[in-house]
PDB file of N, CA and C in Angstrom:
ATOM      1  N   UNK A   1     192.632  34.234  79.450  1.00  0.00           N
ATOM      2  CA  UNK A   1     193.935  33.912  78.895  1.00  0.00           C
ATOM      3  C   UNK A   1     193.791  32.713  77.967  1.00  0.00           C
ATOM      4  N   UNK A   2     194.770  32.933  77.135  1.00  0.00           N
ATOM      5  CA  UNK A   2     194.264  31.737  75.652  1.00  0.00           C
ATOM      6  C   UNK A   2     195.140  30.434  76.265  1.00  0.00           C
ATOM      7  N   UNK A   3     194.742  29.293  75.973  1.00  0.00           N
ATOM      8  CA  UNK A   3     195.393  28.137  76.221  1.00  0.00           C
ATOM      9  C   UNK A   3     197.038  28.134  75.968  1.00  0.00           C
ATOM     10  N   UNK A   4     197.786  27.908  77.181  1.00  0.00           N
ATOM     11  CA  UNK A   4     199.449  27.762  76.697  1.00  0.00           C
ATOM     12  C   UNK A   4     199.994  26.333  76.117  1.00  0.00           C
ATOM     13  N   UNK A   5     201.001  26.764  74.988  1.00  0.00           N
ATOM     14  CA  UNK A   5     201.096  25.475  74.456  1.00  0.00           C
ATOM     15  C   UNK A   5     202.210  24.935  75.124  1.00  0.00           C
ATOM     16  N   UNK A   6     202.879  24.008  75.076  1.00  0.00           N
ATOM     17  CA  UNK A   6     203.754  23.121  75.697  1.00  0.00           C
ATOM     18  C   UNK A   6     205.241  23.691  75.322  1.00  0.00           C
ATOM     19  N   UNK A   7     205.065  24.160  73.913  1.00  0.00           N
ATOM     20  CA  UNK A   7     206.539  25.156  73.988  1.00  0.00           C
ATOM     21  C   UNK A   7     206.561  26.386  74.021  1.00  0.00           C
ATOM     22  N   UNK A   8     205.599  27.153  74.848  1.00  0.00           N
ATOM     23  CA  UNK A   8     205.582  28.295  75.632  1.00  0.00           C
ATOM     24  C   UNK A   8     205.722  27.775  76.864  1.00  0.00           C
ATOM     25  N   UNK A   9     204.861  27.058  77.437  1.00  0.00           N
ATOM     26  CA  UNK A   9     205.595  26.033  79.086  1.00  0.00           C
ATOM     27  C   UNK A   9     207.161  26.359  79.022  1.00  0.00           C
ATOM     28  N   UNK A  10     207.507  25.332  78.226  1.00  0.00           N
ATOM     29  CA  UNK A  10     208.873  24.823  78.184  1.00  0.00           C
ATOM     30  C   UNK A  10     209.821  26.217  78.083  1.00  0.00           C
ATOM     31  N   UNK A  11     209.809  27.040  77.148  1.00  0.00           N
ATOM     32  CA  UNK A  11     210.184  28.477  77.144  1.00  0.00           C
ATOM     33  C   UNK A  11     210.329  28.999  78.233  1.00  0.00           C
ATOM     34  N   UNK A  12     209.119  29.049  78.979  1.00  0.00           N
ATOM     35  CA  UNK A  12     209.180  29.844  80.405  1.00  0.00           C
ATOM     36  C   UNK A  12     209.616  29.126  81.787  1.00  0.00           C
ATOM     37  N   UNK A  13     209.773  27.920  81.115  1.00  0.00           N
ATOM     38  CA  UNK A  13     210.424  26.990  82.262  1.00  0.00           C
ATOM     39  C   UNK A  13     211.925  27.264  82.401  1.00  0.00           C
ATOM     40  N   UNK A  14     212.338  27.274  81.193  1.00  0.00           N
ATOM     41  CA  UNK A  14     213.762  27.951  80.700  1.00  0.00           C
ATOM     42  C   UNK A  14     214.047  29.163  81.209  1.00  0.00           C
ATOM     43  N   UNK A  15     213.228  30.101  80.870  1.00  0.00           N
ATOM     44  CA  UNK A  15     213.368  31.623  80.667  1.00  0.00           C
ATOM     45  C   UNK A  15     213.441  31.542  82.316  1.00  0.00           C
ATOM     46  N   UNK A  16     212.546  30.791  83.583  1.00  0.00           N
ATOM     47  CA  UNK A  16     212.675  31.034  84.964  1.00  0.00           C
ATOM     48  C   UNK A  16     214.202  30.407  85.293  1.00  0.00           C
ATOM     49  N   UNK A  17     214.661  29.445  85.046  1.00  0.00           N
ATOM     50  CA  UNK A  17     215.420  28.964  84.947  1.00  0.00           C
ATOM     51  C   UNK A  17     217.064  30.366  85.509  1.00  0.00           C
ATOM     52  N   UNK A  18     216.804  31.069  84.105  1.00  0.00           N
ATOM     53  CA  UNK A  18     217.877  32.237  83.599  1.00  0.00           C
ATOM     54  C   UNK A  18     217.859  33.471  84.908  1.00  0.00           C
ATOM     55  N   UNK A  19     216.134  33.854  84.689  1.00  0.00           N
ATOM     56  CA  UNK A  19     215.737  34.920  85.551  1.00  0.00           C
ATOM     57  C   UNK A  19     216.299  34.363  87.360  1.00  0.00           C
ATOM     58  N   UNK A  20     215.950  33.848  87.927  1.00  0.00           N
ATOM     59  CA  UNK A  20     216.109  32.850  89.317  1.00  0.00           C
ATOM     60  C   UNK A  20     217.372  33.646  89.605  1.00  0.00           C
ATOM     61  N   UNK A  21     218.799  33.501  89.100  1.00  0.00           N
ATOM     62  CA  UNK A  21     219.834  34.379  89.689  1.00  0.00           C
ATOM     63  C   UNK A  21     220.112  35.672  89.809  1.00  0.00           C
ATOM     64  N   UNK A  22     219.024  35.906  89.102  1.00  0.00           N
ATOM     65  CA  UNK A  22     219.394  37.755  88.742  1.00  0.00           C
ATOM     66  C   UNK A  22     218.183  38.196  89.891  1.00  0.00           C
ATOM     67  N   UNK A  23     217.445  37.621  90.755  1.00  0.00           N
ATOM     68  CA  UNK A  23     216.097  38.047  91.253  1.00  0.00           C
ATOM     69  C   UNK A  23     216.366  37.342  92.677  1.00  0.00           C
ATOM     70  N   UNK A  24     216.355  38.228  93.601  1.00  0.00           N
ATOM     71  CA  UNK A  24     215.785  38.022  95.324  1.00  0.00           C
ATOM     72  C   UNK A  24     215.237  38.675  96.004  1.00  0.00           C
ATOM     73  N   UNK A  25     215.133  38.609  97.022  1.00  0.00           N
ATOM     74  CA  UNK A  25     214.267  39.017  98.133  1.00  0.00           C
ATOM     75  C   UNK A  25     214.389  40.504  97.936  1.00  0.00           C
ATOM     76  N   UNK A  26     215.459  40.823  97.737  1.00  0.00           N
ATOM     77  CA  UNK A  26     215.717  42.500  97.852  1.00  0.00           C
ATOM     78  C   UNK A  26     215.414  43.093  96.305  1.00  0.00           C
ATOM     79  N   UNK A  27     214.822  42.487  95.554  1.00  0.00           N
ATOM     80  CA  UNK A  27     214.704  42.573  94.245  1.00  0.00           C
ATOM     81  C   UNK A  27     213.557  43.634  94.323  1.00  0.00           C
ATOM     82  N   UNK A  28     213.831  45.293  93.604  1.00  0.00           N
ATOM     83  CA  UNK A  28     212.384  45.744  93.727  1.00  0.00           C
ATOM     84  C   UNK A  28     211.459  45.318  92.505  1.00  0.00           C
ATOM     85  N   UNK A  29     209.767  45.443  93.101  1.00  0.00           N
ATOM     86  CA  UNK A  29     209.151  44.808  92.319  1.00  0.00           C
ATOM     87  C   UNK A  29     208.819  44.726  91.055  1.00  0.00           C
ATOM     88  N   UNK A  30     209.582  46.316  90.285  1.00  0.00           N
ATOM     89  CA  UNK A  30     208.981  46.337  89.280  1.00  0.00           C
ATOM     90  C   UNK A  30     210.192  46.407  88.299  1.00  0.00           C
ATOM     91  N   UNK A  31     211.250  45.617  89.128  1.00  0.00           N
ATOM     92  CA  UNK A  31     212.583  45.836  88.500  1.00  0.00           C
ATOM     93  C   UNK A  31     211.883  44.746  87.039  1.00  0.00           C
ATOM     94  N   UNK A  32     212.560  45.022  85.780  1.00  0.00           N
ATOM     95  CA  UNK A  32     212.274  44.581  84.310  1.00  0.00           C
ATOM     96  C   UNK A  32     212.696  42.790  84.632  1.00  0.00           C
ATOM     97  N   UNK A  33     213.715  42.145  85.217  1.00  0.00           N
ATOM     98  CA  UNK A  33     213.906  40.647  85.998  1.00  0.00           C
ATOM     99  C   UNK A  33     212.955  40.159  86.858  1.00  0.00           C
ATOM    100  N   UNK A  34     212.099  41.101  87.572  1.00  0.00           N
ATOM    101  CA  UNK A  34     211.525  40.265  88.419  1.00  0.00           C
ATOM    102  C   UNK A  34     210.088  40.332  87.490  1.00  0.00           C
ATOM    103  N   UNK A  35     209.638  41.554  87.238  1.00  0.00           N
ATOM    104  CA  UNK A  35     208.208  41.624  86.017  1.00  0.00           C
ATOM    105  C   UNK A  35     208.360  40.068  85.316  1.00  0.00           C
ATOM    106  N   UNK A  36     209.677  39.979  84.540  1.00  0.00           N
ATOM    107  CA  UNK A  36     209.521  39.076  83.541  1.00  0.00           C
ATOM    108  C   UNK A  36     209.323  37.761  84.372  1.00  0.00           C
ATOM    109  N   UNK A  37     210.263  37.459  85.791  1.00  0.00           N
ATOM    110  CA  UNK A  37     209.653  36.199  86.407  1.00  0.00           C
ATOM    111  C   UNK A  37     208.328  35.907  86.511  1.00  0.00           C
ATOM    112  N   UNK A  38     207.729  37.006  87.157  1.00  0.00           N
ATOM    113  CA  UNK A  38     206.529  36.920  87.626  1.00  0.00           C
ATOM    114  C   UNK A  38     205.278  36.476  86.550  1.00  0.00           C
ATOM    115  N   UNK A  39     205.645  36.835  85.178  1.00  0.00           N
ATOM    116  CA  UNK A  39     204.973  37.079  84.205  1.00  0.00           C
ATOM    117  C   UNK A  39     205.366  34.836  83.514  1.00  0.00           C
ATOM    118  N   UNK A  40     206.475  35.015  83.738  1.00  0.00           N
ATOM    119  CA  UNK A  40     206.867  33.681  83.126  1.00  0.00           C
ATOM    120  C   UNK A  40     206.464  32.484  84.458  1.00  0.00           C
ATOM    121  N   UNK A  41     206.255  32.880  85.598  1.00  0.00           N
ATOM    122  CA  UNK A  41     205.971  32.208  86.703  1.00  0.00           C
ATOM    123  C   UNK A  41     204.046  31.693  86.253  1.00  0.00           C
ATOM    124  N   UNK A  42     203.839  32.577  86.167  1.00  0.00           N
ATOM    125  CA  UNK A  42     202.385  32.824  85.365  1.00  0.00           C
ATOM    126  C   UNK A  42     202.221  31.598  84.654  1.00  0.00           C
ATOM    127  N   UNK A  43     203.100  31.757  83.598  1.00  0.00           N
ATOM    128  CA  UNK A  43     202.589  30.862  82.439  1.00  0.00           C
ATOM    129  C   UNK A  43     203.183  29.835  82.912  1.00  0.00           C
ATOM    130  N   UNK A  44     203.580  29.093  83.332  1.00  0.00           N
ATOM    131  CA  UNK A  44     203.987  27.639  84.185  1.00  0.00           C
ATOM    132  C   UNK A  44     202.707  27.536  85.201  1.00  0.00           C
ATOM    133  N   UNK A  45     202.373  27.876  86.209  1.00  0.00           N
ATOM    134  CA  UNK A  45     200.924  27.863  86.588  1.00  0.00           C
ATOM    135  C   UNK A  45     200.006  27.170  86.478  1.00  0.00           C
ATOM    136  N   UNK A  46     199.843  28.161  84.939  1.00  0.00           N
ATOM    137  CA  UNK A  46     198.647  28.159  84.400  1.00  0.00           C
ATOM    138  C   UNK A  46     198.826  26.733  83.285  1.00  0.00           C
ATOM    139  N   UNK A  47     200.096  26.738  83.087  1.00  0.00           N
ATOM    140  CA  UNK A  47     199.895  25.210  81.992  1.00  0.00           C
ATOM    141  C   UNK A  47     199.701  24.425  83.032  1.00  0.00           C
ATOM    142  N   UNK A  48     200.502  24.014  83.958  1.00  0.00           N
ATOM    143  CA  UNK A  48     200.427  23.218  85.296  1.00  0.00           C
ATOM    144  C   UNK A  48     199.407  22.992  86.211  1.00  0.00           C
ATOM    145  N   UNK A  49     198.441  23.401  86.111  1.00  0.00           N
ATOM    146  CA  UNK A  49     197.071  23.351  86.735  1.00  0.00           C
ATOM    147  C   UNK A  49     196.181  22.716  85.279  1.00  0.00           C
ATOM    148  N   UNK A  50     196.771  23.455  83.881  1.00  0.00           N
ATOM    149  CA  UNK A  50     195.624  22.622  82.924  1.00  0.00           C
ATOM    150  C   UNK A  50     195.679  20.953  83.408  1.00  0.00           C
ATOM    151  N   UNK A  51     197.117  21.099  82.495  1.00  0.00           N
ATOM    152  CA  UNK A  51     197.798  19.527  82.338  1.00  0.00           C
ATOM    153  C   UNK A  51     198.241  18.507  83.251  1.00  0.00           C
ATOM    154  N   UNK A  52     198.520  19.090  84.754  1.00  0.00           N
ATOM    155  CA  UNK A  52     199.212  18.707  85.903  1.00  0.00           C
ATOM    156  C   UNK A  52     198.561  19.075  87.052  1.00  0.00           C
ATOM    157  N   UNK A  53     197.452  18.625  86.905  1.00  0.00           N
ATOM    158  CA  UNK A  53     196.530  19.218  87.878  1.00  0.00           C
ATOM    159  C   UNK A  53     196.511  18.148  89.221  1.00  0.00           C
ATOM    160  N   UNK A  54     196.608  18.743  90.514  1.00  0.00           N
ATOM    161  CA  UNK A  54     197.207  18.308  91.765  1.00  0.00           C
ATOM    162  C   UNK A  54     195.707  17.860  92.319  1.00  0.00           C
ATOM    163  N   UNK A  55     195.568  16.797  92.457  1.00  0.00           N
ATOM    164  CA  UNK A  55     194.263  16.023  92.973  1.00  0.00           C
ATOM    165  C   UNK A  55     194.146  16.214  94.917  1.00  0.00           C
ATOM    166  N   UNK A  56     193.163  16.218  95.425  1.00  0.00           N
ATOM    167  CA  UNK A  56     193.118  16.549  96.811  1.00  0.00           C
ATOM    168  C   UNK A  56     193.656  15.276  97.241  1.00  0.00           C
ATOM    169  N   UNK A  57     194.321  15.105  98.453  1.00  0.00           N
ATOM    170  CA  UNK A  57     194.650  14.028  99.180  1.00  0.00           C
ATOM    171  C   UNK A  57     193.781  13.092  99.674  1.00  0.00           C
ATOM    172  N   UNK A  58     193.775  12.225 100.096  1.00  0.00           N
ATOM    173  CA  UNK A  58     192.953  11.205 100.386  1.00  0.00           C
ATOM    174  C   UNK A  58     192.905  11.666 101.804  1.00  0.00           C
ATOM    175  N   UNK A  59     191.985  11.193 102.561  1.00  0.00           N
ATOM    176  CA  UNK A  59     191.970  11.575 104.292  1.00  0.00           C
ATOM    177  C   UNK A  59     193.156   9.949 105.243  1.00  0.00           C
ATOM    178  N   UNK A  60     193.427   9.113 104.158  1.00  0.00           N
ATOM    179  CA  UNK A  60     194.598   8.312 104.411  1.00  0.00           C
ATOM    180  C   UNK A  60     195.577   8.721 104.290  1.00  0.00           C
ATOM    181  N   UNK A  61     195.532   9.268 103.146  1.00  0.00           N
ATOM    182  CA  UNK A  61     196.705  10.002 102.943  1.00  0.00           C
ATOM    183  C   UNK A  61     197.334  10.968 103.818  1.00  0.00           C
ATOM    184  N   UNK A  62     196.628  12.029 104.171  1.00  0.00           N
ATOM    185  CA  UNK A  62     196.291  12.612 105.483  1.00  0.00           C
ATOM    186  C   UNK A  62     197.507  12.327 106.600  1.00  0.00           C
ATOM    187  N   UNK A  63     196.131  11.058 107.208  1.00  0.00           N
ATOM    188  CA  UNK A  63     196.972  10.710 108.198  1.00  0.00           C
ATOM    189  C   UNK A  63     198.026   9.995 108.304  1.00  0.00           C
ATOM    190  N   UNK A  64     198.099   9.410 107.289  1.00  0.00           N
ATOM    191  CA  UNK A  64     199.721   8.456 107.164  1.00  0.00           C
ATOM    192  C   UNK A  64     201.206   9.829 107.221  1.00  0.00           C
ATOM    193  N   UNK A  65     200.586  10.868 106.450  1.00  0.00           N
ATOM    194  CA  UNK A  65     201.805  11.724 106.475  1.00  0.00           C
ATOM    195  C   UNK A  65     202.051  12.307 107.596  1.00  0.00           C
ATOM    196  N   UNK A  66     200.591  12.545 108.123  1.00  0.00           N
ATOM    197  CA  UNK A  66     200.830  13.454 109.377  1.00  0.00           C
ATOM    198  C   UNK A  66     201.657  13.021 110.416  1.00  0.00           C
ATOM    199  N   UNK A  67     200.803  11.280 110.670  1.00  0.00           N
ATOM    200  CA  UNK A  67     201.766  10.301 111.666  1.00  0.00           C
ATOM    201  C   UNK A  67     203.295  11.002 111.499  1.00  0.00           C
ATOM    202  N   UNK A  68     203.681  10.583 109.956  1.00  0.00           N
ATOM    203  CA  UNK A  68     204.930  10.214 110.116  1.00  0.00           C
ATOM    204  C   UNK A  68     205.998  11.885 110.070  1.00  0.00           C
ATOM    205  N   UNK A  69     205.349  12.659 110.543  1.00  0.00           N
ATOM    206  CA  UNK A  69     205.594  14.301 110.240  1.00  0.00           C
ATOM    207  C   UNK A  69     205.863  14.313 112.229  1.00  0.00           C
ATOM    208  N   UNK A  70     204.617  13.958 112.523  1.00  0.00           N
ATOM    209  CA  UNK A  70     205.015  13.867 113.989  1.00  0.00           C
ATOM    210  C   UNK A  70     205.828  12.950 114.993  1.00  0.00           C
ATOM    211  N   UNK A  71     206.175  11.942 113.927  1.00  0.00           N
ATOM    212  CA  UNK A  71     206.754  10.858 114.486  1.00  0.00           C
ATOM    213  C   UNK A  71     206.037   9.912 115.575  1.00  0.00           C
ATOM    214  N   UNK A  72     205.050   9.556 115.234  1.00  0.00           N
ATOM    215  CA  UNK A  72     203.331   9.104 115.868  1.00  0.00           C
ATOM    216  C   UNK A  72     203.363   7.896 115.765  1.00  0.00           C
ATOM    217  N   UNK A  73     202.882   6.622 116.336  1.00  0.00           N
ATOM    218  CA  UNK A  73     202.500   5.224 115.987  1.00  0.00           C
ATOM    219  C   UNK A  73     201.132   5.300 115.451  1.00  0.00           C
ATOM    220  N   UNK A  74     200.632   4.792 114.998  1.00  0.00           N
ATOM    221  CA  UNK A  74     199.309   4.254 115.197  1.00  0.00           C
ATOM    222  C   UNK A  74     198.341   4.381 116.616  1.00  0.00           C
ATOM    223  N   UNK A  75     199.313   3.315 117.079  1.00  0.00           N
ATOM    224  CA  UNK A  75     199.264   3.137 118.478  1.00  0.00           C
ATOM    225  C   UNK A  75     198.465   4.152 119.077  1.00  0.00           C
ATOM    226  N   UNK A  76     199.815   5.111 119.005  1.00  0.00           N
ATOM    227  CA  UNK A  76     199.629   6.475 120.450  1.00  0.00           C
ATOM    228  C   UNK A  76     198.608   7.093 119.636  1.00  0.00           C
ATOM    229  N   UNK A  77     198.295   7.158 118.114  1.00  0.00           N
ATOM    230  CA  UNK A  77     197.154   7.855 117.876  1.00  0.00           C
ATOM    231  C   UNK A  77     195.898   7.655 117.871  1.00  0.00           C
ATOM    232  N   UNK A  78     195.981   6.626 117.907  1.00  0.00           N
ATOM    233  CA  UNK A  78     194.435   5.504 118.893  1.00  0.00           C
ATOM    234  C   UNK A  78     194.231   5.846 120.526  1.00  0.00           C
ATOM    235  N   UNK A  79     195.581   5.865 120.677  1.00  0.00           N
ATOM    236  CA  UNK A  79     195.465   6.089 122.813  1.00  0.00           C
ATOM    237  C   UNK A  79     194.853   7.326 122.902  1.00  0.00           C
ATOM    238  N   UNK A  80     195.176   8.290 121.755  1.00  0.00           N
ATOM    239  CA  UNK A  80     195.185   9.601 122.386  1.00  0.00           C
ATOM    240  C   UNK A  80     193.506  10.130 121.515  1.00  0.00           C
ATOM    241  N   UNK A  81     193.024   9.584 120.510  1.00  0.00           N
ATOM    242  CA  UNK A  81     192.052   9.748 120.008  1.00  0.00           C
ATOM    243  C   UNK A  81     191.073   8.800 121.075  1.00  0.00           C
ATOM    244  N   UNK A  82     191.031   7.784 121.396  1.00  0.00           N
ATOM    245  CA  UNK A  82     190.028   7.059 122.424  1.00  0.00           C
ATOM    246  C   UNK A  82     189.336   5.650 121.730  1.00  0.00           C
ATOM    247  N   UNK A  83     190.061   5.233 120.550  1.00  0.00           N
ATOM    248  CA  UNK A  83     190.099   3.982 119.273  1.00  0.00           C
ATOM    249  C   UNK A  83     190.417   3.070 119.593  1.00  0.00           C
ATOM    250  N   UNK A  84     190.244   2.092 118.669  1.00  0.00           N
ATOM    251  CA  UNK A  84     191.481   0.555 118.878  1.00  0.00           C
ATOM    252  C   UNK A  84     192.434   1.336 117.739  1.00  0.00           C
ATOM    253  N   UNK A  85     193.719   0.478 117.784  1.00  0.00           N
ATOM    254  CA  UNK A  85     194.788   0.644 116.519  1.00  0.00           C
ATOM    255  C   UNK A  85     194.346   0.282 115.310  1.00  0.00           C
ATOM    256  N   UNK A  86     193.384  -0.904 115.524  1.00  0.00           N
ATOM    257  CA  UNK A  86     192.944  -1.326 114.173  1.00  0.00           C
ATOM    258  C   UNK A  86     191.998  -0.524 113.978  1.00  0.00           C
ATOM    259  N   UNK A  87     191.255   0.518 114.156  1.00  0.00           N
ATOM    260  CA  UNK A  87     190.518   1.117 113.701  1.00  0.00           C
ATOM    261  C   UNK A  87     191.377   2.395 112.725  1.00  0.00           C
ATOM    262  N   UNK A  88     192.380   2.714 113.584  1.00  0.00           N
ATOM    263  CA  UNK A  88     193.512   3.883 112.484  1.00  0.00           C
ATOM    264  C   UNK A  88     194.038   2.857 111.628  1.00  0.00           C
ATOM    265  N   UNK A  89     194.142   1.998 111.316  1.00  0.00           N
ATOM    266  CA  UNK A  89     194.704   1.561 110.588  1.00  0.00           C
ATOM    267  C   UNK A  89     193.630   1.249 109.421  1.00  0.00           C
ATOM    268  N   UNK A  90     192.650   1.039 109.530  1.00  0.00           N
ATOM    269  CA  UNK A  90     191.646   0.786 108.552  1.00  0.00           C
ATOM    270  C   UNK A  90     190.903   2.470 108.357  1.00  0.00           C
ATOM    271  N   UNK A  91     191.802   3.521 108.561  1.00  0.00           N
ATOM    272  CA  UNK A  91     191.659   5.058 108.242  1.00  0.00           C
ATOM    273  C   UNK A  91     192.738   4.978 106.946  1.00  0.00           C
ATOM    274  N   UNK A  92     194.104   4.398 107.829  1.00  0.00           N
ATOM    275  CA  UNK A  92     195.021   4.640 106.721  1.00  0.00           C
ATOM    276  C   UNK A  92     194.916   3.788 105.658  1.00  0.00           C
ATOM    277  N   UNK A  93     194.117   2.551 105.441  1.00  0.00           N
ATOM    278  CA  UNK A  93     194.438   1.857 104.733  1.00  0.00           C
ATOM    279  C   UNK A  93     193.073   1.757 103.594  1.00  0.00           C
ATOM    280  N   UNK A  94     192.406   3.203 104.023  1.00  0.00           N
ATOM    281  CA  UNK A  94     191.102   3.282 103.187  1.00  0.00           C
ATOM    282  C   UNK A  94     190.081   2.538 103.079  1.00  0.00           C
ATOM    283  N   UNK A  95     190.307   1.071 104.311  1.00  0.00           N
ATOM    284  CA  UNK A  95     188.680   0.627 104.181  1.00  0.00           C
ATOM    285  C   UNK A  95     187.560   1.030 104.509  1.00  0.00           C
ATOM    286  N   UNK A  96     187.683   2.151 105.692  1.00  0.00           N
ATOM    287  CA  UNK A  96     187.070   2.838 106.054  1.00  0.00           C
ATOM    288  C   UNK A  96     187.194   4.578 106.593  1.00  0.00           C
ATOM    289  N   UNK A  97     186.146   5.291 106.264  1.00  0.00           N
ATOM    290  CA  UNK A  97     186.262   7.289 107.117  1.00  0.00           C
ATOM    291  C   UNK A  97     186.270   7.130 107.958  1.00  0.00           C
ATOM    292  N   UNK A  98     186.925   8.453 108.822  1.00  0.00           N
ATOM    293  CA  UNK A  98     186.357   8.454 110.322  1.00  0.00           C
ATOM    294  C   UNK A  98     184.977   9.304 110.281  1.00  0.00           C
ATOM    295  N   UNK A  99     184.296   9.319 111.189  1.00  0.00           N
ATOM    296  CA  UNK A  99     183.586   9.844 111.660  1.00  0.00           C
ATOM    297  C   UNK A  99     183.200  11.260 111.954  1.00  0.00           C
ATOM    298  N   UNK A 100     182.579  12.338 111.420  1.00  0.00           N
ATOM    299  CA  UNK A 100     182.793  13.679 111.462  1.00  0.00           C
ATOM    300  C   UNK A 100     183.314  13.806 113.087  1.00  0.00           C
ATOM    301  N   UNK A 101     182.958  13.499 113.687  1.00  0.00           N
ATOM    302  CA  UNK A 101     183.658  13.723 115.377  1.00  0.00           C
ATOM    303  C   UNK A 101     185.202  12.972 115.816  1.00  0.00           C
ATOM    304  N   UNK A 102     185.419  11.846 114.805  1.00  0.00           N
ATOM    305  CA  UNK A 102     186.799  11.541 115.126  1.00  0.00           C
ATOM    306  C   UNK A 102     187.843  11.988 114.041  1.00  0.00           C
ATOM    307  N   UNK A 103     187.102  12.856 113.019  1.00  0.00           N
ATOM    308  CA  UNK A 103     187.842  13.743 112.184  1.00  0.00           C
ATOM    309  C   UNK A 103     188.215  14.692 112.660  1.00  0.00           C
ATOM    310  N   UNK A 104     187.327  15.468 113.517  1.00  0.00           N
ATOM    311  CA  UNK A 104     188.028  16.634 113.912  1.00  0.00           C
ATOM    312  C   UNK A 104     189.026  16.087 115.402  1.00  0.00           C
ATOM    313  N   UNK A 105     188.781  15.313 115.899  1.00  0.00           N
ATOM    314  CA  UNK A 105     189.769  14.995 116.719  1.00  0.00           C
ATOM    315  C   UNK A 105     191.357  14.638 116.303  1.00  0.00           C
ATOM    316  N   UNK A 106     191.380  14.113 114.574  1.00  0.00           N
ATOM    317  CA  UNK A 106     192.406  13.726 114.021  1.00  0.00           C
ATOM    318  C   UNK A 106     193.132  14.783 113.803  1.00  0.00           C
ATOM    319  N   UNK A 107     191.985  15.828 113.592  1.00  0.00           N
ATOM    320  CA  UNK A 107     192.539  17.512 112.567  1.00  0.00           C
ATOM    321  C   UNK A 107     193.366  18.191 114.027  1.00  0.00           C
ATOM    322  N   UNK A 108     192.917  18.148 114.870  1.00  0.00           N
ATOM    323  CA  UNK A 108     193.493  18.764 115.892  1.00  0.00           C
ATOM    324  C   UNK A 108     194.791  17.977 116.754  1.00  0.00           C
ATOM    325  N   UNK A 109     194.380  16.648 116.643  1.00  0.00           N
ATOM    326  CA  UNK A 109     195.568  16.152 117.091  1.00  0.00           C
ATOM    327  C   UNK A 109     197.237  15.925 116.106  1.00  0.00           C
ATOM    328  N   UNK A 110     196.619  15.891 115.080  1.00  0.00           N
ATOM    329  CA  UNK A 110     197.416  15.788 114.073  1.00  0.00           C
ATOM    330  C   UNK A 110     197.978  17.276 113.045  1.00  0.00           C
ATOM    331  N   UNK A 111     197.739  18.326 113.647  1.00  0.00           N
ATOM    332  CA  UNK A 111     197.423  19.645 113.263  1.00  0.00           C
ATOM    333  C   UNK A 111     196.802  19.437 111.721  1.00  0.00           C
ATOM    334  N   UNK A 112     195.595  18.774 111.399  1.00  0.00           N
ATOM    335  CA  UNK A 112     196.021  18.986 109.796  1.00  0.00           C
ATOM    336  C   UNK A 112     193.968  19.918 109.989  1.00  0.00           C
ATOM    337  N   UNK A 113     194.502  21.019 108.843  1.00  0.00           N
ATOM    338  CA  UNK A 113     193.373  22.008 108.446  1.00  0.00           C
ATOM    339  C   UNK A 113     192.296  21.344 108.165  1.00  0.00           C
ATOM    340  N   UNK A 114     191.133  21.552 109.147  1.00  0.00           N
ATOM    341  CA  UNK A 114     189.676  21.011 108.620  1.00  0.00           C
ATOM    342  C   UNK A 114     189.499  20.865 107.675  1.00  0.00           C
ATOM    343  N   UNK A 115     189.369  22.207 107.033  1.00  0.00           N
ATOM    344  CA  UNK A 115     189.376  21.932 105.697  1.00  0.00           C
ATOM    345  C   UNK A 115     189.747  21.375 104.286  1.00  0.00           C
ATOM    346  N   UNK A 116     191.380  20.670 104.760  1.00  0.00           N
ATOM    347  CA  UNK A 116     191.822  19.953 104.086  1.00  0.00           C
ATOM    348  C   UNK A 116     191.166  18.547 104.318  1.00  0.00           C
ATOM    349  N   UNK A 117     190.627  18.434 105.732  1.00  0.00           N
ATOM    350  CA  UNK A 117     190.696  16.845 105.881  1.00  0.00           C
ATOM    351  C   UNK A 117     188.859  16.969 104.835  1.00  0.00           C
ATOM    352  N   UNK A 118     188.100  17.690 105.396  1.00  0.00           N
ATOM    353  CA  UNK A 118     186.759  17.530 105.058  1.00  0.00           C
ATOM    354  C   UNK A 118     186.676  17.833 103.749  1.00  0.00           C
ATOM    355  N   UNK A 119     187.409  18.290 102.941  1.00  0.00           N
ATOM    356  CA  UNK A 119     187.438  18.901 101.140  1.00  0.00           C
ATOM    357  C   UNK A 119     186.543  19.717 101.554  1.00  0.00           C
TER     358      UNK A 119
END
């Protein structure tokens, strides 16, 4: 696919914009409204990954959200991992990784995907 320019973006940002009310769940797929979403969904994407490209999270990052997703201290996530507090806290605060063995203890206690935490 050839490079999209910024007012084809913008076009199809519009054009989803229009399409969005005429298109739901019960929409069949090859109705001529939903083709054209799908097709204009496309080209937003694809500019949006050139230009706006979403960087992996930090493994602080991580856990600061997760904490606060579970409604977690520090604290209890030190008690329950087998840490001091200051050791999660110098996770969240990027001076230091955990440990491939207290990563996966984080991934599981914190539900977050191995694979997100390990890239």
């Amino acid at each position: 696919m050839n490079t999209i320019t910024k007012v084809q973006y913008e076009f199809a940002l519009e054009r989803i914009e229009q399409l969005l009310p005429m298109v739901d769940d019960n929409t069949k797929g090859n109705d001529k409204n939903a083709l054209e979403l799908s097709l204009m969904s496309d080209i937003v994407i694809a500019y949006e990954k050139e230009y706006y490209p979403i960087s992996k999270p930090a493994v602080s990052e991580l856990i600061e959200l997760s904490l606060e997703e579970k409604r977690m201290t520090q604290k209890e996530l030190a008690g329950k991992v087998g840490i001091s507090p200051s050791r999660i806290n110098d996770y969240i605060s990027g001076r230091s990784e955990p440990t491939l063995k207290i990563a996966r203890l984080l991934c599981r206690l914190l539900d977050i995907p191995p694979a997100v935490m390990l890239g």
